[in-house]
Protein backbone atom coordinates (compact mmCIF):
# COMPACT_ATOMS: atom_id res chain seq x y z
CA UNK A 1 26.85 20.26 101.95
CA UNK A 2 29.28 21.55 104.23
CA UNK A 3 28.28 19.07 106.99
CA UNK A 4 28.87 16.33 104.29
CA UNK A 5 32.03 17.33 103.68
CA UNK A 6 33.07 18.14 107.23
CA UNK A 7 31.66 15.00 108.57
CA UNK A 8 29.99 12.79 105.80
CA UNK A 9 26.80 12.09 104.82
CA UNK A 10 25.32 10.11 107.80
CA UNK A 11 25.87 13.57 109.81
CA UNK A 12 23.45 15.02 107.96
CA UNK A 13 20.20 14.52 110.76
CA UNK A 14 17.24 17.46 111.41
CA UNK A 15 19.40 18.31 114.43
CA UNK A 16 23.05 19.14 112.52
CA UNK A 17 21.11 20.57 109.76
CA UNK A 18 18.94 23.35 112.02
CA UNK A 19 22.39 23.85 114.06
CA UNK A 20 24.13 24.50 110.85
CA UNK A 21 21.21 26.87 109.33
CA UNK A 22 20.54 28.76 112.76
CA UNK A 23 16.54 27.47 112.45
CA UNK A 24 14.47 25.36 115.51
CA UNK A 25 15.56 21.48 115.64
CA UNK A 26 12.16 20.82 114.15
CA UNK A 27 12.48 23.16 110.84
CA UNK A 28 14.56 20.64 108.53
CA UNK A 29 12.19 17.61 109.04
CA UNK A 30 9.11 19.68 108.64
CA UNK A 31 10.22 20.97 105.13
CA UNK A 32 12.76 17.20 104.57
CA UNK A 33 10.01 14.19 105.08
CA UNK A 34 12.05 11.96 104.80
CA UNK A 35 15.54 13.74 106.10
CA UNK A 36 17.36 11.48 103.73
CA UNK A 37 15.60 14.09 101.23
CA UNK A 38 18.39 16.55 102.08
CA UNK A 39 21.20 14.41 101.01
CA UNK A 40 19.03 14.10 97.27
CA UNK A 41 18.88 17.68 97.58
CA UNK A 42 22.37 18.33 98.13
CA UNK A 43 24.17 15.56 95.71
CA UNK A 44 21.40 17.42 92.55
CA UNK A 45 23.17 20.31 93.86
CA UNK A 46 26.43 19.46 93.63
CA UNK A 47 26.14 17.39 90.51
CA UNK A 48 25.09 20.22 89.06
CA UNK A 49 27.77 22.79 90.60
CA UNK A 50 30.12 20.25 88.99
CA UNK A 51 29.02 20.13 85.52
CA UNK A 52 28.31 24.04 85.54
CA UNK A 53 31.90 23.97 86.83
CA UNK A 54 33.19 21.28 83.53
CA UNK A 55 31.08 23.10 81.16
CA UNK A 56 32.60 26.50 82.17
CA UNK A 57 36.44 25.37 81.64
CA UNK A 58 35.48 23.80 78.17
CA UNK A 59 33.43 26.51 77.27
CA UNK A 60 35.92 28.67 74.97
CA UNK A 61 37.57 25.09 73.50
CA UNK A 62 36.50 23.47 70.41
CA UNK A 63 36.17 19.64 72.00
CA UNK A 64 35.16 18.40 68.49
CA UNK A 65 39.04 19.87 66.98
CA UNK A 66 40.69 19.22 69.91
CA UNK A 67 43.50 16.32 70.19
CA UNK A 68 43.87 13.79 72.42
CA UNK A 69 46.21 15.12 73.84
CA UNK A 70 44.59 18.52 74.52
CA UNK A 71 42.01 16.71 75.98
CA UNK A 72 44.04 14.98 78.29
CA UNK A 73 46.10 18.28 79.24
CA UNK A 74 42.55 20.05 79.77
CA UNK A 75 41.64 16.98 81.67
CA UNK A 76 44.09 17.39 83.84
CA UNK A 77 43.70 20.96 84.63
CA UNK A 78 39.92 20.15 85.51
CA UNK A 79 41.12 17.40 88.07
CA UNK A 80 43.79 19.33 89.49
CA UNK A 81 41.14 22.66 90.14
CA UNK A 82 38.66 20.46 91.51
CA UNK A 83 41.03 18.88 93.88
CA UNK A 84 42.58 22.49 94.82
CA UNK A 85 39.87 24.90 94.33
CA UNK A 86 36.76 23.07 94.75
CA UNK A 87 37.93 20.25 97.53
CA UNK A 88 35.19 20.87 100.16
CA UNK A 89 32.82 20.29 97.15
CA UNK A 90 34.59 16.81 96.13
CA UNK A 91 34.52 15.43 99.75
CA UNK A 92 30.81 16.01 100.22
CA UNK A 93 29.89 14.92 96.59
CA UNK A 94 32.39 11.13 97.90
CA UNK A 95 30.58 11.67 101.27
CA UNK A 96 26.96 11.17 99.91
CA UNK A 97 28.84 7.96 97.50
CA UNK A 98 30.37 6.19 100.56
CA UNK A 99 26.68 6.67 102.03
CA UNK A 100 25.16 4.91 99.25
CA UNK A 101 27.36 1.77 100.39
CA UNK A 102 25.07 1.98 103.09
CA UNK A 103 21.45 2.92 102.29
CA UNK A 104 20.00 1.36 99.17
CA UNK A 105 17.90 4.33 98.24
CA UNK A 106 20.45 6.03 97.38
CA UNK A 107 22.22 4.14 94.89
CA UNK A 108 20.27 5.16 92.24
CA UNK A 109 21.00 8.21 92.35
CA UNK A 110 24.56 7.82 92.34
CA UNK A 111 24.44 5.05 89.87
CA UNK A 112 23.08 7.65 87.12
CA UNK A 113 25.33 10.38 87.77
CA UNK A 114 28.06 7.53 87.16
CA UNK A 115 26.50 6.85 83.90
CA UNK A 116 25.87 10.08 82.89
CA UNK A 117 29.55 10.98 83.24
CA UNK A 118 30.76 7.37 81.70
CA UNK A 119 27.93 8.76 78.62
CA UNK A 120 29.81 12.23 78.53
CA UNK A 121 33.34 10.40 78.22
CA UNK A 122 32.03 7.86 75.51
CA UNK A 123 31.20 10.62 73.25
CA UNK A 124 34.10 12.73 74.19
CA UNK A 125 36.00 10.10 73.13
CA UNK A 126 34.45 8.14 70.47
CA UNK A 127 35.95 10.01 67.61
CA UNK A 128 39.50 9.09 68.38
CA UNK A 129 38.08 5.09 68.19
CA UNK A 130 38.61 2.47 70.63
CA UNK A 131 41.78 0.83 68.91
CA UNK A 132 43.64 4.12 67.71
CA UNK A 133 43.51 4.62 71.44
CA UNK A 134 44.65 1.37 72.50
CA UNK A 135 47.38 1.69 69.79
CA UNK A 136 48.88 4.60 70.96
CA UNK A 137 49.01 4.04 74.51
């Protein structure tokens, strides 16, 4: 993760990987097969750092009471701590979903952590309705 963030994901190689853990050249493809593995292994990882991290601000909140605008304010907070707190994080996690621009195999993966989070919104939102919304703004 931290080469992902420092660098991107295309860094990420057996080589960087064993310099970065201290361990022969030959220890992260022995245990990666293929090394593209690692990046899988690391965006699961941060995926679920990052909903651990959502879950744990909303925690003490009733969502299902909460206003729209409560929503948005908490919203906000979330954003802003991720951007401050948790930036190294962020640029790996956008590291590994510029790479998928590039390698096909690993657009799935990126393509259903998009839809889960578009899922999590729809049902966030769905009790303030589509045209209340639309009405307000």
């Amino acid at each position: 993760i931290r080469i992902m963030a420092a660098h991107g994901a295309s860094a990420v190689t057996g080589r960087s990987v064993a310099a970065e853990a201290g361990v022969a050249p030959a220890v992260p493809s022995y245990y990666f097969k293929p090394i593209g593995t690692l990046i899988h292994a690391a965006r699961e990882q941060l995926y679920e750092a990052a909903r651990a991290r959502y879950r744990e601000s909303v925690a003490s909140i009733d969502m299902t009471a909460a206003s729209l605008e409560q929503i948005v304010d908490l919203t906000t907070a979330i954003l802003v701590r991720e951007v401050t707190q948790f930036s190294d994080l962020n640029l790996a996690t956008l590291a590994v979903d510029v790479e998928a621009a590039r390698q096909p195999a690993l657009r799935p993966m990126v393509g259903q952590w998009v839809r889960d989070r578009s899922r999590a919104w729809q049902r966030l939102l769905a009790r303030f309705g589509g045209a209340k919304c639309r009405r307000e703004n």
